[in-house]
C-alpha atoms as a PDB file:
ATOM      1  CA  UNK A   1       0.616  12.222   2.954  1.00  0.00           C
ATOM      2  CA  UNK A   2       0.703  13.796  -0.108  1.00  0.00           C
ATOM      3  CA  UNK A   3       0.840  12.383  -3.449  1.00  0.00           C
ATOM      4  CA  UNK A   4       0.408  12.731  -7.458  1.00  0.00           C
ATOM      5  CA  UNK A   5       0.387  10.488 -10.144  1.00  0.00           C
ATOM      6  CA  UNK A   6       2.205  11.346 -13.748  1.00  0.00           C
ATOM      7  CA  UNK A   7       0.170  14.141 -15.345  1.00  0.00           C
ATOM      8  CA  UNK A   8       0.474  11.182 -18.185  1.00  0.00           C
ATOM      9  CA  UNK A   9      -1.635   8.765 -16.289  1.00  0.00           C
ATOM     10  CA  UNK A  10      -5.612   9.816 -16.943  1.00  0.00           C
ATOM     11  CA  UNK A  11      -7.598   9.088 -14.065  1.00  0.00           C
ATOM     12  CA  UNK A  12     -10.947   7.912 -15.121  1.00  0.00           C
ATOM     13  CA  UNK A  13     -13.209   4.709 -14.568  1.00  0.00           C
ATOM     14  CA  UNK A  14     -12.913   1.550 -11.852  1.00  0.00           C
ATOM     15  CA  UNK A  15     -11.160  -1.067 -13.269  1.00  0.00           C
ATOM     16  CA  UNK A  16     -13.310  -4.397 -13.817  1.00  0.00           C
ATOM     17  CA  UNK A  17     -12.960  -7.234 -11.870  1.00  0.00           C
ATOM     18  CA  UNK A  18     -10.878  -9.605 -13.286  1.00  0.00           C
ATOM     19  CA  UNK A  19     -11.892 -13.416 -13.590  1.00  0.00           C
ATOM     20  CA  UNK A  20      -9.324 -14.942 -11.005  1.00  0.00           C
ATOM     21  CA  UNK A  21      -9.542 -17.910  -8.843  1.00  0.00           C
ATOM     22  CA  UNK A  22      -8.603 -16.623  -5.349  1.00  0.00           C
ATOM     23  CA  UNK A  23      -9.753 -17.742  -1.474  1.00  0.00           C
ATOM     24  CA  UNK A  24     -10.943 -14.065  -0.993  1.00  0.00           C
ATOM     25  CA  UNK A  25     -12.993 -12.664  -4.313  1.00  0.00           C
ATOM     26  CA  UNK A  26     -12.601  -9.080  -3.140  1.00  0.00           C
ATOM     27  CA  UNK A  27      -8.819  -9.068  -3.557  1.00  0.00           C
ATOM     28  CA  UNK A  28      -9.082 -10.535  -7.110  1.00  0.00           C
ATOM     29  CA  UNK A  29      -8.228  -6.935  -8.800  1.00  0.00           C
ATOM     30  CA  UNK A  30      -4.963  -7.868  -7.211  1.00  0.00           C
ATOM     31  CA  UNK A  31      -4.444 -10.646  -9.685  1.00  0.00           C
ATOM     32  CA  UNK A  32      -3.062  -9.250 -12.743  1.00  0.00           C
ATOM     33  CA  UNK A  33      -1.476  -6.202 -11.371  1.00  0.00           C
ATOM     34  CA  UNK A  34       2.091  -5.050 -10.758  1.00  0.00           C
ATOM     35  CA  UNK A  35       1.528  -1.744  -9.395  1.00  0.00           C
ATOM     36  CA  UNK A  36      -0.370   0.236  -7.770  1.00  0.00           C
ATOM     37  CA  UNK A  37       0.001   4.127  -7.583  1.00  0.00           C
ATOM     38  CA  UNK A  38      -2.041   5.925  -4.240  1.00  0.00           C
ATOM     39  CA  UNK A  39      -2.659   9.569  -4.508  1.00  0.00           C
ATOM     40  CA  UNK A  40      -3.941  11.622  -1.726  1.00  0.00           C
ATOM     41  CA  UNK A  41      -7.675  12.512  -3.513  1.00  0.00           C
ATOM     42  CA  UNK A  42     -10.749  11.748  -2.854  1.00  0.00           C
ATOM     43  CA  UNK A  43     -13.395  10.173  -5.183  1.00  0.00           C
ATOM     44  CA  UNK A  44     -17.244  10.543  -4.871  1.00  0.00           C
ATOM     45  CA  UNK A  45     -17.548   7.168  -3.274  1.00  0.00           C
ATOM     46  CA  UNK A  46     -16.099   8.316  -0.172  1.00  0.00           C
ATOM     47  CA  UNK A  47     -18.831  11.293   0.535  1.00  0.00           C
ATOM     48  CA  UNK A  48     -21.557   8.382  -0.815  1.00  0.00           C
ATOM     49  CA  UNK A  49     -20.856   5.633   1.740  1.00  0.00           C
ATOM     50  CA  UNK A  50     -19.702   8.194   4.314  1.00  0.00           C
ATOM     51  CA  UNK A  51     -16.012   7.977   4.330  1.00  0.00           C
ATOM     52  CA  UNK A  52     -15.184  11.591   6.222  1.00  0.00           C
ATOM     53  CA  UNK A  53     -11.532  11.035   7.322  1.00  0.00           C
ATOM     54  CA  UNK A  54      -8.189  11.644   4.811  1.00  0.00           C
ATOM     55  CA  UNK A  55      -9.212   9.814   1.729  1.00  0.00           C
ATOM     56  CA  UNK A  56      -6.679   8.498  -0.588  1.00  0.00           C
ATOM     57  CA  UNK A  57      -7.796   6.459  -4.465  1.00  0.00           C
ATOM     58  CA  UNK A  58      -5.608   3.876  -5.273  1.00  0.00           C
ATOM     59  CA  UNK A  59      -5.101   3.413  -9.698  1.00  0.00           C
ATOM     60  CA  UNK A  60      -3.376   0.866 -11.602  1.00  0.00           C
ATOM     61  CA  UNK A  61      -0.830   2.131 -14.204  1.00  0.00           C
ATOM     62  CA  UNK A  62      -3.394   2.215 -16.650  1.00  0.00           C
ATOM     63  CA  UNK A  63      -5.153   5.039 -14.594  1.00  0.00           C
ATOM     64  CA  UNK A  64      -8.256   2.891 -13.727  1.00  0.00           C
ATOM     65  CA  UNK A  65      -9.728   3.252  -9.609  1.00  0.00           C
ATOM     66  CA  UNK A  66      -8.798  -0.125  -8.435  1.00  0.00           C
ATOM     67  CA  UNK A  67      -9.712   1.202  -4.372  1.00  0.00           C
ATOM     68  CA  UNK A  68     -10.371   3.656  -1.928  1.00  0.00           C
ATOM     69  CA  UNK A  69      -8.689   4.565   1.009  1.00  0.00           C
ATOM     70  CA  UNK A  70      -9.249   6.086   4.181  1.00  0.00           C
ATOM     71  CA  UNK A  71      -6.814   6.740   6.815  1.00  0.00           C
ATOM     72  CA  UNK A  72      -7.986   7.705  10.845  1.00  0.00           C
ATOM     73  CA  UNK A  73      -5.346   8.661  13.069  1.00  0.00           C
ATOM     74  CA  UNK A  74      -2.220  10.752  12.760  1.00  0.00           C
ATOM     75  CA  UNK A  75       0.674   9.001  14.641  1.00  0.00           C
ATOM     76  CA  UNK A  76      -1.104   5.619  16.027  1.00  0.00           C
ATOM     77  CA  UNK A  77      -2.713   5.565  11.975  1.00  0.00           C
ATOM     78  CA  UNK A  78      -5.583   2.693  10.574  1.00  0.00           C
ATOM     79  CA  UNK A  79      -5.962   2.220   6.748  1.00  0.00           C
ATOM     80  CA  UNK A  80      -9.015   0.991   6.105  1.00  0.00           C
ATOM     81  CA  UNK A  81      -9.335   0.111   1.836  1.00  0.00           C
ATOM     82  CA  UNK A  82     -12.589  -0.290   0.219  1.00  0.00           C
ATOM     83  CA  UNK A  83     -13.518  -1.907  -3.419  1.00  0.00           C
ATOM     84  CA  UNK A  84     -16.163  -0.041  -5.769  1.00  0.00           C
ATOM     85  CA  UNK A  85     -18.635  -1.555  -3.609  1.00  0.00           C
ATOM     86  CA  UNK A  86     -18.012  -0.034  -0.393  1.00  0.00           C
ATOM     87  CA  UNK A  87     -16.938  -3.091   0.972  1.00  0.00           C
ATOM     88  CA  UNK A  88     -14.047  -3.234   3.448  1.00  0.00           C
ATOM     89  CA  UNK A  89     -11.263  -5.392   1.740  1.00  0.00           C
ATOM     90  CA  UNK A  90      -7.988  -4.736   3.695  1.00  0.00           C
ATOM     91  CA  UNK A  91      -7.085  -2.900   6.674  1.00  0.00           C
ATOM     92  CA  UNK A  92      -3.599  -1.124   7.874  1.00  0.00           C
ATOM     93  CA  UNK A  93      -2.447  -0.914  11.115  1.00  0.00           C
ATOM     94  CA  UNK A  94       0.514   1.085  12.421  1.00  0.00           C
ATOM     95  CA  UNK A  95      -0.227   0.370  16.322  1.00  0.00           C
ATOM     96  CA  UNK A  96       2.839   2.427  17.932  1.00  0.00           C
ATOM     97  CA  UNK A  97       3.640   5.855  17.829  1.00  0.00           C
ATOM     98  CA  UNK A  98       7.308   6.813  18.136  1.00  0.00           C
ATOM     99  CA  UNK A  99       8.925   3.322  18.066  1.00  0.00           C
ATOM    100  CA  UNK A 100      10.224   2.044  15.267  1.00  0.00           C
ATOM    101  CA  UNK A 101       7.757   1.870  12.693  1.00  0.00           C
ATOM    102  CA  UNK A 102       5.745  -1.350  11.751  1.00  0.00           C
ATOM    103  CA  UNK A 103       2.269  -1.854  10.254  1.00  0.00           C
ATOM    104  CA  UNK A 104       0.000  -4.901  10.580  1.00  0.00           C
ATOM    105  CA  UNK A 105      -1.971  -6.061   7.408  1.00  0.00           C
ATOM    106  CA  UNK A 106      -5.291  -8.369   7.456  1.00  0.00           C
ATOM    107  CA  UNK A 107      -6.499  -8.947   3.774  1.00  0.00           C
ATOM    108  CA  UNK A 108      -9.972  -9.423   4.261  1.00  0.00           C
ATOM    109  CA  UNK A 109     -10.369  -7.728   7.572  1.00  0.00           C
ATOM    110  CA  UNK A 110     -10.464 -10.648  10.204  1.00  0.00           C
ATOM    111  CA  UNK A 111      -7.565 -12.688   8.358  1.00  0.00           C
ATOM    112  CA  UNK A 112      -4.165 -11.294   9.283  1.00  0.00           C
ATOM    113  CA  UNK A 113      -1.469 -12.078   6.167  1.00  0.00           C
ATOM    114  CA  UNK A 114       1.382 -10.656   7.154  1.00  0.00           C
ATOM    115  CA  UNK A 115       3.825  -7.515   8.797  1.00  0.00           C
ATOM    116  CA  UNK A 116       6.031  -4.808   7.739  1.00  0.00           C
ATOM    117  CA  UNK A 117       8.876  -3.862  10.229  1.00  0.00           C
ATOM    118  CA  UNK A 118      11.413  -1.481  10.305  1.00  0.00           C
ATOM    119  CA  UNK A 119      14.930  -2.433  11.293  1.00  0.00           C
ATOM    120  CA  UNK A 120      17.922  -0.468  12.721  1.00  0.00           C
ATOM    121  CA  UNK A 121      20.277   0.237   9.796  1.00  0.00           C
ATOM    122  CA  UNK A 122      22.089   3.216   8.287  1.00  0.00           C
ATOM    123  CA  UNK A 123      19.954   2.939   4.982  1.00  0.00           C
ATOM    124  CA  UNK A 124      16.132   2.544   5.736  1.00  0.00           C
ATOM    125  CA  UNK A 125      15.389  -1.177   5.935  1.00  0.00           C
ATOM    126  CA  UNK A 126      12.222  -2.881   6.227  1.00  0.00           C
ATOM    127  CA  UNK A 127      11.203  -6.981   6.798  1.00  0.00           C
ATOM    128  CA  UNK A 128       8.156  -8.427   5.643  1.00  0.00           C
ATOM    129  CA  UNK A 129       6.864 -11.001   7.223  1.00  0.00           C
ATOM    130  CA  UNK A 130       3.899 -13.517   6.403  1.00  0.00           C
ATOM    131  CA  UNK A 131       1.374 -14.724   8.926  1.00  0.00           C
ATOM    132  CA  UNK A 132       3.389 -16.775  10.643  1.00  0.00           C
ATOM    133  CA  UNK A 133       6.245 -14.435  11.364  1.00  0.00           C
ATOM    134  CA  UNK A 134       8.612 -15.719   8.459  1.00  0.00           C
ATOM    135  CA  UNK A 135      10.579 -13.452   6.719  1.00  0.00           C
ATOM    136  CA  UNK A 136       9.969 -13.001   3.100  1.00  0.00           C
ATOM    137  CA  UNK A 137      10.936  -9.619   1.573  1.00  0.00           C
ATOM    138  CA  UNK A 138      13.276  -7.039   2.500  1.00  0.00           C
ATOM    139  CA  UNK A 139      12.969  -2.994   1.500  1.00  0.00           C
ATOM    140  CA  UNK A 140      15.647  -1.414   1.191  1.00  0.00           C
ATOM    141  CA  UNK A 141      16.297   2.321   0.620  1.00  0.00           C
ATOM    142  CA  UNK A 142      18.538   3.240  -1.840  1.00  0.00           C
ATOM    143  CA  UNK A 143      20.096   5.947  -0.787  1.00  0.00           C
ATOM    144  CA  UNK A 144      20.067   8.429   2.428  1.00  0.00           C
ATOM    145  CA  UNK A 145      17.946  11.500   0.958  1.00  0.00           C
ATOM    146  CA  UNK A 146      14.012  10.991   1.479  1.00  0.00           C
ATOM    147  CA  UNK A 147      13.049  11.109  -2.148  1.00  0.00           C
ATOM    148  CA  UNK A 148      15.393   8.379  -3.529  1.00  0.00           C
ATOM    149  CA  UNK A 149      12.781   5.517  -3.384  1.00  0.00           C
ATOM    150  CA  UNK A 150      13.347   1.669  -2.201  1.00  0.00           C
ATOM    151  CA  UNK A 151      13.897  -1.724  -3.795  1.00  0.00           C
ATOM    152  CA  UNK A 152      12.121  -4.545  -2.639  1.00  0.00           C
ATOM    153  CA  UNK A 153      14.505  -7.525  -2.466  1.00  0.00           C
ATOM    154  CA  UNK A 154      13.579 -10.752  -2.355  1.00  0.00           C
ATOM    155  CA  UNK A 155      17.016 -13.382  -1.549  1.00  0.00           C
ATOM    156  CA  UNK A 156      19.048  -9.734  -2.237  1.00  0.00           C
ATOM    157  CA  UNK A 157      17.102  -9.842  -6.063  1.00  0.00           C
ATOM    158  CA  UNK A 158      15.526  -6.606  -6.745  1.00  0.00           C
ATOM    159  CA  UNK A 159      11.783  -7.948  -7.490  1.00  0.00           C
ATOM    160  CA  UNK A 160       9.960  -4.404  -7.536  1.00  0.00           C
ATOM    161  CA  UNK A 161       9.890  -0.654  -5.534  1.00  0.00           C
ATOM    162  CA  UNK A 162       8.420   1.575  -3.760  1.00  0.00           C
ATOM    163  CA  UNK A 163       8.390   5.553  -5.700  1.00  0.00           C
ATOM    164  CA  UNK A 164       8.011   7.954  -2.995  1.00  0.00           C
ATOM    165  CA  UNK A 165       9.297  11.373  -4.959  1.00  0.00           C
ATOM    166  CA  UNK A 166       7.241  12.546  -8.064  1.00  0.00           C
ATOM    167  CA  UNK A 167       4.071   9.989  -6.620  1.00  0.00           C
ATOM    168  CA  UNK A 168       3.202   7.099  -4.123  1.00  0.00           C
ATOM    169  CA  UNK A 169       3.685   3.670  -5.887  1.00  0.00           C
ATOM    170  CA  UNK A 170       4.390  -0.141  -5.328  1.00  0.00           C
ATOM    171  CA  UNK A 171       5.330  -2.623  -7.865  1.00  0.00           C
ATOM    172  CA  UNK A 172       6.027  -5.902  -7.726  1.00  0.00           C
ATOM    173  CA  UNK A 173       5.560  -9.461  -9.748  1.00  0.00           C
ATOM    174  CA  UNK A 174       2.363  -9.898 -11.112  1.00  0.00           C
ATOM    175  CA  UNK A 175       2.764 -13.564 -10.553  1.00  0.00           C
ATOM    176  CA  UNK A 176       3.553 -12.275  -6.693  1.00  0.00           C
ATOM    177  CA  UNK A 177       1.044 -13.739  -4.179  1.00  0.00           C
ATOM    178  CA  UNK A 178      -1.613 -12.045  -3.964  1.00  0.00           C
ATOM    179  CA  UNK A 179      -1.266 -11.507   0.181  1.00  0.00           C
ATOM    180  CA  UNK A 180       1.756 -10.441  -0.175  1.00  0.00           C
ATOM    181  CA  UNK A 181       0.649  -7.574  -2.906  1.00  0.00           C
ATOM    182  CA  UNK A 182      -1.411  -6.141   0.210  1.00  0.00           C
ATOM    183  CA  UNK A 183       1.553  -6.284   2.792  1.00  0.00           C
ATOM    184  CA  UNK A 184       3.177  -4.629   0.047  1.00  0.00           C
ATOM    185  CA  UNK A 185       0.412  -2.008  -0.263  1.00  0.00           C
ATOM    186  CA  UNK A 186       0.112  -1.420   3.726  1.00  0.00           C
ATOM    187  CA  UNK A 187       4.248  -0.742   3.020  1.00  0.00           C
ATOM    188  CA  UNK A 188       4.003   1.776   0.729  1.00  0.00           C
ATOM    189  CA  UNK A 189       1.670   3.413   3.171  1.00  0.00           C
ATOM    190  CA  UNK A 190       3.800   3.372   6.132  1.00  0.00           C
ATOM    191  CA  UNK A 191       6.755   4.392   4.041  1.00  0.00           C
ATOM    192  CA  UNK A 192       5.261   7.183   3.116  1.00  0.00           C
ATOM    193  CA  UNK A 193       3.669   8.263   6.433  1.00  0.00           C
ATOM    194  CA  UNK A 194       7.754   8.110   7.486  1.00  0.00           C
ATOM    195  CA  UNK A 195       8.633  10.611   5.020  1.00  0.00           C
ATOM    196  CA  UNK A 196       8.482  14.617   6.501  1.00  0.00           C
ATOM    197  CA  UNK A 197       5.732  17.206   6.214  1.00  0.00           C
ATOM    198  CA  UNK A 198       3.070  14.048   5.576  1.00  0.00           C
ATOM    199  CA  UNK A 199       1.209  14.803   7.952  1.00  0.00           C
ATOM    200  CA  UNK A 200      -1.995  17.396   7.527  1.00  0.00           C
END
């Protein structure tokens, strides 16, 4: 997957950790964000605690490192998305091959929160589900051509997109919950692995 960020967004230090109350304190840079923009680079944390396979850095819209990413497989693909620590904080599962697509998300490793799946439909369509199977978003593409991005609905409302032309993006609600941020993360990875000439 390849990806850029606007030459208007400067790259430079790790975002601090926020002061949030949240079950899981790793996740708490989720808190106050509403997007997050994934470019296909790697940062000097991955060569320090060993991260060899495709690396991916993950920035707010301010620019600021919020994680790293690491991706092992090509068509049966595992995210696995590290903090400034080096600690493993959510990992992305697309378990099938040539099926329709779908990615599992556990947010810390070890607690599954929820499911993407792609749907049979004329535009690209994806459900999200929570951890119990519910539906509770729906991405929707917004037109037939690769590069014309999605909008994430929730009850048909248009509550934030994925950008898959100029860069690699989510946004969403900052007042969204904060599981559902990282389903919507693991979605704008297995969006993007969907789109052609990804693949390295």
């Amino acid at each position: 997957m390849k990806s850029t960020t606007h030459s208007d967004v400067e790259r430079k230090e790790w975002m601090p950790c926020p002061k949030a109350n949240t079950d899981f304190p790793g996740l708490a840079y989720l808190c106050p964000l509403n997007e997050l923009i994934v470019a296909e680079e790697n940062d000097n944390l991955h060569n320090l605690i060993g991260l060899k396979d495709i690396g991916y850095t993950i920035f707010n819209n301010q620019g600021q490192k919020v994680f790293l990413a690491v991706q092992k497989g090509k068509y049966k693909i595992e995210i696995r998305i590290y903090n400034c620590y080096g600690n493993e904080i959510i990992k992305v599962e697309k378990p099938y091959a040539w099926c329709l697509n779908k990615a599992l998300i556990w947010a810390p490793p070890g607690n599954f929160v929820g499911s993407l799946h792609e749907t049979r439909s004329c535009l690209k369509t994806y459900f999200i589900k929570n951890h119990v199977g519910e539906k509770v978003l729906k991405i929707k593409a917004r037109a037939f051509r690769n590069n014309s991005g999605f909008s994430i609905l929730s009850n048909n409302e248009k509550v934030g997109e994925v950008t898959t032309r100029w860069r690699y993006s989510v946004s969403f609600p900052i007042e969204m919950d904060v599981p559902v941020k990282c389903i919507l993360l693991g979605a704008c990875f297995l969006i993007c692995w969907t789109k052609p000439l990804i693949f390295k």
